[in-house]
C-alpha atoms as a PDB file:
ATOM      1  CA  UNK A   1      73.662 -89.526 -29.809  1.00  0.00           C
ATOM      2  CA  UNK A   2      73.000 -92.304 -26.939  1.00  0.00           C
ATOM      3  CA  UNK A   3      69.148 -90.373 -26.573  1.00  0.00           C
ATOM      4  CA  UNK A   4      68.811 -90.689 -30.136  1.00  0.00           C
ATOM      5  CA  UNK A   5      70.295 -94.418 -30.552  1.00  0.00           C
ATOM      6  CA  UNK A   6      67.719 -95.495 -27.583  1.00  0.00           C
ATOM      7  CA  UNK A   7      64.739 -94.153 -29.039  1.00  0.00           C
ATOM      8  CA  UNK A   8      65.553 -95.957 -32.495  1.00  0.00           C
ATOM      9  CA  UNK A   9      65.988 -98.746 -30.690  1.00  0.00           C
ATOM     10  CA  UNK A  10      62.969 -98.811 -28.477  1.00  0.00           C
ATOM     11  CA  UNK A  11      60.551 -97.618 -31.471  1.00  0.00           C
ATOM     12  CA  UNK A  12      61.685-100.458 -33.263  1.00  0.00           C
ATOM     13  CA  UNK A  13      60.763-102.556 -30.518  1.00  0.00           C
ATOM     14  CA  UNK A  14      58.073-101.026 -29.874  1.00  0.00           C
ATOM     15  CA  UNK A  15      57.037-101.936 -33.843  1.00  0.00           C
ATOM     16  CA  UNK A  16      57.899-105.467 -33.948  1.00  0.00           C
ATOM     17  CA  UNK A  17      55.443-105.981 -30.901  1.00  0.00           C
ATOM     18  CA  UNK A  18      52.643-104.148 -32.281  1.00  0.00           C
ATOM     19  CA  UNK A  19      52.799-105.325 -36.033  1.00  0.00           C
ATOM     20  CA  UNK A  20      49.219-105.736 -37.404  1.00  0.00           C
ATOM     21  CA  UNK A  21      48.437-109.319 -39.085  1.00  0.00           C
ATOM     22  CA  UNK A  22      51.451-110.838 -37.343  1.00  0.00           C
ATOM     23  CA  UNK A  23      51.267-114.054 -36.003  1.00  0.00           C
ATOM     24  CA  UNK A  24      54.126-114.353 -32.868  1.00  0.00           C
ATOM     25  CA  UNK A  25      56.863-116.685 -33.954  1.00  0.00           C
ATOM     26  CA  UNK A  26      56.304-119.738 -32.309  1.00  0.00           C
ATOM     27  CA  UNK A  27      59.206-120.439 -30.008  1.00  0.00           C
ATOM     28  CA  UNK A  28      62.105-123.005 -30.844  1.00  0.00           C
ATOM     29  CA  UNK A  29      61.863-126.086 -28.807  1.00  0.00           C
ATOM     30  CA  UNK A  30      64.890-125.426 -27.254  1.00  0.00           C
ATOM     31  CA  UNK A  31      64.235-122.419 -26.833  1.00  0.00           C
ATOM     32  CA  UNK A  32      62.275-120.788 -23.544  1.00  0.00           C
ATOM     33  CA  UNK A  33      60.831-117.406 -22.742  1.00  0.00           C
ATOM     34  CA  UNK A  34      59.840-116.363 -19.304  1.00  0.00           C
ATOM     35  CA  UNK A  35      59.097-112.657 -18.028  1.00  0.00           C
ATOM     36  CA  UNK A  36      57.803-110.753 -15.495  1.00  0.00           C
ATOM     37  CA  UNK A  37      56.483-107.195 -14.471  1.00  0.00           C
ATOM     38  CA  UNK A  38      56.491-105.078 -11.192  1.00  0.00           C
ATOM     39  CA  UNK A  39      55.485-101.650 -11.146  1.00  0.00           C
ATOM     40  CA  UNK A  40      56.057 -99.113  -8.196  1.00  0.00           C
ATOM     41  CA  UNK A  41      56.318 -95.468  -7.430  1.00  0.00           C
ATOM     42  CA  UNK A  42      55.509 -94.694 -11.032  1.00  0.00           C
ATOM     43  CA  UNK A  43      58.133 -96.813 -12.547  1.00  0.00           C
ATOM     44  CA  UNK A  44      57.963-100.028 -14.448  1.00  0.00           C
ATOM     45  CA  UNK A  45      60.049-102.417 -14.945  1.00  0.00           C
ATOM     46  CA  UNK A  46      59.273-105.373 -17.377  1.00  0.00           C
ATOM     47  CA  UNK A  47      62.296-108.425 -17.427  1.00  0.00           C
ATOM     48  CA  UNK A  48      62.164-111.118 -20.177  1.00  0.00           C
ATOM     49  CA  UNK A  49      64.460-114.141 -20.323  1.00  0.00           C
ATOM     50  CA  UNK A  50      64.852-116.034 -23.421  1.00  0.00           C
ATOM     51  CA  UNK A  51      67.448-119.077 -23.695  1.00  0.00           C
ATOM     52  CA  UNK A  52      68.943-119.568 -27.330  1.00  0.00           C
ATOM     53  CA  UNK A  53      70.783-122.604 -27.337  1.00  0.00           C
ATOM     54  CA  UNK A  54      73.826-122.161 -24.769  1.00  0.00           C
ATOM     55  CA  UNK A  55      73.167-118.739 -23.476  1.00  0.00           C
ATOM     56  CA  UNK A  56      69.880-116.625 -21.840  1.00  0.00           C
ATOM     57  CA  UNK A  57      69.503-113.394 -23.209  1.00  0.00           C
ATOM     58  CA  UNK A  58      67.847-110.952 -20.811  1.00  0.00           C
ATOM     59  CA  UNK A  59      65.808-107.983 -21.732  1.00  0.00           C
ATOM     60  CA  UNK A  60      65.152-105.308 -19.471  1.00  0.00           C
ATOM     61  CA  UNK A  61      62.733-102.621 -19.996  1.00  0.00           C
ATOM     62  CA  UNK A  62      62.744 -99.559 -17.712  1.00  0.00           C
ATOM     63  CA  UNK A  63      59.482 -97.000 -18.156  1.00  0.00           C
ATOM     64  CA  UNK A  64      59.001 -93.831 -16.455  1.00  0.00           C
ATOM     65  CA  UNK A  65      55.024 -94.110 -16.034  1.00  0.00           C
ATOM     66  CA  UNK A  66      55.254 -90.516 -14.192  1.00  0.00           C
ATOM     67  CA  UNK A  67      53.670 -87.569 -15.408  1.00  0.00           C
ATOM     68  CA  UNK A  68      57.265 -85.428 -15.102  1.00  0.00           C
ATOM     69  CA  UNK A  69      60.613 -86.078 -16.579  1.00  0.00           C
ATOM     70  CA  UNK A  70      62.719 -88.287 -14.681  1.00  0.00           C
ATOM     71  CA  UNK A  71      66.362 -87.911 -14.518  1.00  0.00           C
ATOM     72  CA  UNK A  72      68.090 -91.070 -13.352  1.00  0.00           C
ATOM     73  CA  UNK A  73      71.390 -90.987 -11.371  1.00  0.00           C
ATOM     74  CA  UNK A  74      73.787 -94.033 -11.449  1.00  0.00           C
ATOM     75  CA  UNK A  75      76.762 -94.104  -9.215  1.00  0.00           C
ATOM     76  CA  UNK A  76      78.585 -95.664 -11.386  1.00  0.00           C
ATOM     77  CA  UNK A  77      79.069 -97.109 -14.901  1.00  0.00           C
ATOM     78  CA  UNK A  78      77.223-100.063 -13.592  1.00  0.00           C
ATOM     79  CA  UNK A  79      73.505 -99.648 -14.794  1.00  0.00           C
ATOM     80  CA  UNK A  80      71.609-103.375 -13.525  1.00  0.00           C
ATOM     81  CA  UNK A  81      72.164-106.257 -11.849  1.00  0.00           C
ATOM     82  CA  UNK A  82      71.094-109.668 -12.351  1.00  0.00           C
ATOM     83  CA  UNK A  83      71.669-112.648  -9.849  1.00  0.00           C
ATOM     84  CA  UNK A  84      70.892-116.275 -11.010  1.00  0.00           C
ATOM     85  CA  UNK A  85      69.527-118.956  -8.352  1.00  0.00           C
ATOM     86  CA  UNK A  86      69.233-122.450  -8.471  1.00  0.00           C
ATOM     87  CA  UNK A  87      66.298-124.195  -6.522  1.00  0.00           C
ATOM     88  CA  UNK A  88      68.481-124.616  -3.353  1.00  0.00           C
ATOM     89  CA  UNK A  89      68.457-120.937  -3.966  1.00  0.00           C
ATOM     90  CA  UNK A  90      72.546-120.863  -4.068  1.00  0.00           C
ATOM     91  CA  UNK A  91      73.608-117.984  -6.482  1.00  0.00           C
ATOM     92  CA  UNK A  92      74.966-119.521  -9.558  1.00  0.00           C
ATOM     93  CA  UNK A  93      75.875-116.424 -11.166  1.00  0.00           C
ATOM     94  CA  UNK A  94      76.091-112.785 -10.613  1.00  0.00           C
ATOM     95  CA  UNK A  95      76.459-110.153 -13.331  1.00  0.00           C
ATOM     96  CA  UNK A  96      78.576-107.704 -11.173  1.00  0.00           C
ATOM     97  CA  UNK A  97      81.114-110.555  -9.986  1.00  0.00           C
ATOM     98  CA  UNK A  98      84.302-109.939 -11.516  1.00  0.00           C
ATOM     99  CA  UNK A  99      83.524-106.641 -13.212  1.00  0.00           C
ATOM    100  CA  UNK A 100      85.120-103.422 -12.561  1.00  0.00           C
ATOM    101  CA  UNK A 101      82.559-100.457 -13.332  1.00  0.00           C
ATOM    102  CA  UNK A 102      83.844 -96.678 -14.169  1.00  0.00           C
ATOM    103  CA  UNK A 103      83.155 -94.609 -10.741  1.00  0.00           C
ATOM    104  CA  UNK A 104      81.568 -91.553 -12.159  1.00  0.00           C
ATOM    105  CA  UNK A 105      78.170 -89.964 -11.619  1.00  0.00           C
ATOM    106  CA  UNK A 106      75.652 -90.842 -14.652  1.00  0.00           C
ATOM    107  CA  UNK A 107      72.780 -88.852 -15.315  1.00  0.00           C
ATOM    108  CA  UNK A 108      69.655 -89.995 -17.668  1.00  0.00           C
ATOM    109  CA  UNK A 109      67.242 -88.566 -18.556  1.00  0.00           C
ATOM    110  CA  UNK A 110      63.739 -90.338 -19.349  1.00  0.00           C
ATOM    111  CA  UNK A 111      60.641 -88.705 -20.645  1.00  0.00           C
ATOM    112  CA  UNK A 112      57.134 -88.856 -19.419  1.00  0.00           C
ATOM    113  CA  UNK A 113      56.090 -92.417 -20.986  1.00  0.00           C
ATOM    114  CA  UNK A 114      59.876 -93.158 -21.996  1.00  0.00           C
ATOM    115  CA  UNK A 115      61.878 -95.802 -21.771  1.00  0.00           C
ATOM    116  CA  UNK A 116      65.510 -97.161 -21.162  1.00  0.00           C
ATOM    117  CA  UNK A 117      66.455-100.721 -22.641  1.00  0.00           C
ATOM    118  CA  UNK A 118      69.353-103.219 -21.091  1.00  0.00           C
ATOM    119  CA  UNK A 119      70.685-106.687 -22.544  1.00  0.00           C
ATOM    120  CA  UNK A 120      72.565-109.055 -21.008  1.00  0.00           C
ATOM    121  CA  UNK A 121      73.689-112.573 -22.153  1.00  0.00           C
ATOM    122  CA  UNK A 122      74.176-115.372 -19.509  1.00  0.00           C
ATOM    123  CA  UNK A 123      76.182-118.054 -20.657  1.00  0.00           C
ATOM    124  CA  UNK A 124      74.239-121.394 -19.465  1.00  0.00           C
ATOM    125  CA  UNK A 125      76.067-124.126 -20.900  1.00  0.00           C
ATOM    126  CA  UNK A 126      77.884-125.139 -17.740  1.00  0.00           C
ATOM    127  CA  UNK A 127      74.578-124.986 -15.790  1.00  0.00           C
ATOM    128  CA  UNK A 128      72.486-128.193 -15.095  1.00  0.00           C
ATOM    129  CA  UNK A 129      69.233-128.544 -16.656  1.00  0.00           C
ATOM    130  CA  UNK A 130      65.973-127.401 -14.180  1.00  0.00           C
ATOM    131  CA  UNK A 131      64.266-124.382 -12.343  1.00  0.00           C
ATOM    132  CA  UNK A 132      66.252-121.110 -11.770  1.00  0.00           C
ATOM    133  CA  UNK A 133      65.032-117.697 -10.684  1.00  0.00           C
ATOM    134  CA  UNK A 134      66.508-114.214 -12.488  1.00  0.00           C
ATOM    135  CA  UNK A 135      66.232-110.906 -10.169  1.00  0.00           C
ATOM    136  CA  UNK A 136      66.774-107.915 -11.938  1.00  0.00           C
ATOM    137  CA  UNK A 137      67.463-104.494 -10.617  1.00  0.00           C
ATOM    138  CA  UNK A 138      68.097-101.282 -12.071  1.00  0.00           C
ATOM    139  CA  UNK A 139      70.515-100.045  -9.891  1.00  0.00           C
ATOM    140  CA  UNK A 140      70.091 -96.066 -10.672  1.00  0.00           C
ATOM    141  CA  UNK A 141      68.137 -93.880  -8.304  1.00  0.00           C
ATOM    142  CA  UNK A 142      65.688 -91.373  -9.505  1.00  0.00           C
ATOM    143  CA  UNK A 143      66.811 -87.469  -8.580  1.00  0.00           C
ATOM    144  CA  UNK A 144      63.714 -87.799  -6.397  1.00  0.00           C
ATOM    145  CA  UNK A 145      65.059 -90.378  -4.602  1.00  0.00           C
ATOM    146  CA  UNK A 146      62.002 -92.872  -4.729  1.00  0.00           C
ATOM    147  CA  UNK A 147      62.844 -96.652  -5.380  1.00  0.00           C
ATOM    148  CA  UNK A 148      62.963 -98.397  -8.774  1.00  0.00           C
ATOM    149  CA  UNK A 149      61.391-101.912  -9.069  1.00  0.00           C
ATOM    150  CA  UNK A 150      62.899-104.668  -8.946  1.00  0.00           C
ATOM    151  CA  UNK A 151      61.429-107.952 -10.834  1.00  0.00           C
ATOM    152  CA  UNK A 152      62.188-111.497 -10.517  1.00  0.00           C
ATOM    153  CA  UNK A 153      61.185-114.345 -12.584  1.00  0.00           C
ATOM    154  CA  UNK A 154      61.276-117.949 -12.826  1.00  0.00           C
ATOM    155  CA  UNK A 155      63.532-119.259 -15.529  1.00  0.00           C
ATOM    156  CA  UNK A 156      63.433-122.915 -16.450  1.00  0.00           C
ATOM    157  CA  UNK A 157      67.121-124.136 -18.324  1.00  0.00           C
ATOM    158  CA  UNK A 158      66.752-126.253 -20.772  1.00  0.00           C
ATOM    159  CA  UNK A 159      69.635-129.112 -22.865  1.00  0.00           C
ATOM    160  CA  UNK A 160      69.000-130.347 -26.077  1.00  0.00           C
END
């Protein structure tokens, strides 16, 4: 049910970003949208912020670009993490801090060319205005034991 759920969800994405005559929304200005892309050991992982009003919502994209079906293994329930910085680079927030995560081996499997989606939403109202940057890792391990990518992007806060 969770295979079939993801794929739904993903195709649909994958829909809205390749509809033909479409012009791209043009973003609220309050609103800002920042991303980023790292590839390695036949993995990809593609991060985009997006602030909407009081909170960031981050996307994260994970894509087995291998030519064999992966099977991911988390250690726990605990799939990413994401750690905020300001520009003094002090760590304003910290996705795992505070959480308690379900200790069980998880196993996922990803197809050639498939791919697994995350959300998160940061709360940002008590943050000041100015430059932050997001790193995001997956924090699964493929069975062959090769590392995922990890991506990190500038994010700029914005107050209206």
């Amino acid at each position: 049910m969770f295979k079939t759920l993801t794929s739904i969800l993903v195709l649909g994405f994958l829909l809205s970003l390749t509809a033909c005559g479409q012009e791209a929304e043009a973003p609220d200005e309050n609103e800002s949208n920042q991303q980023g892309v790292e590839e390695m050991n036949g993995w990809q992982l593609e991060v985009q912020a997006v602030q909407e009003s009081e909170q960031l919502r981050v996307d994260m994209l994970l894509t087995n670009k291998t030519d064999e079906v992966q099977t991911l293994i988390y250690p726990s329930s605990q799939t990413y993490e994401l750690v905020l910085t300001d520009e003094s680079d002090e760590e304003v927030y910290r996705f795992s801090e505070g959480m308690m995560f379900t200790m069980a081996l998880i196993e996922e499997e990803i197809e050639t060319g498939g791919t697994q989606k995350f959300q998160e939403s940061i709360s940002v109202a008590d943050l000041e205005e100015g430059h932050y940057t997001l790193s995001a890792e997956i924090v699964g391990k493929p069975q062959n034991e090769v590392e995922l990518p990890t991506t990190t992007i500038d994010v700029d806060i914005t107050k209206s």
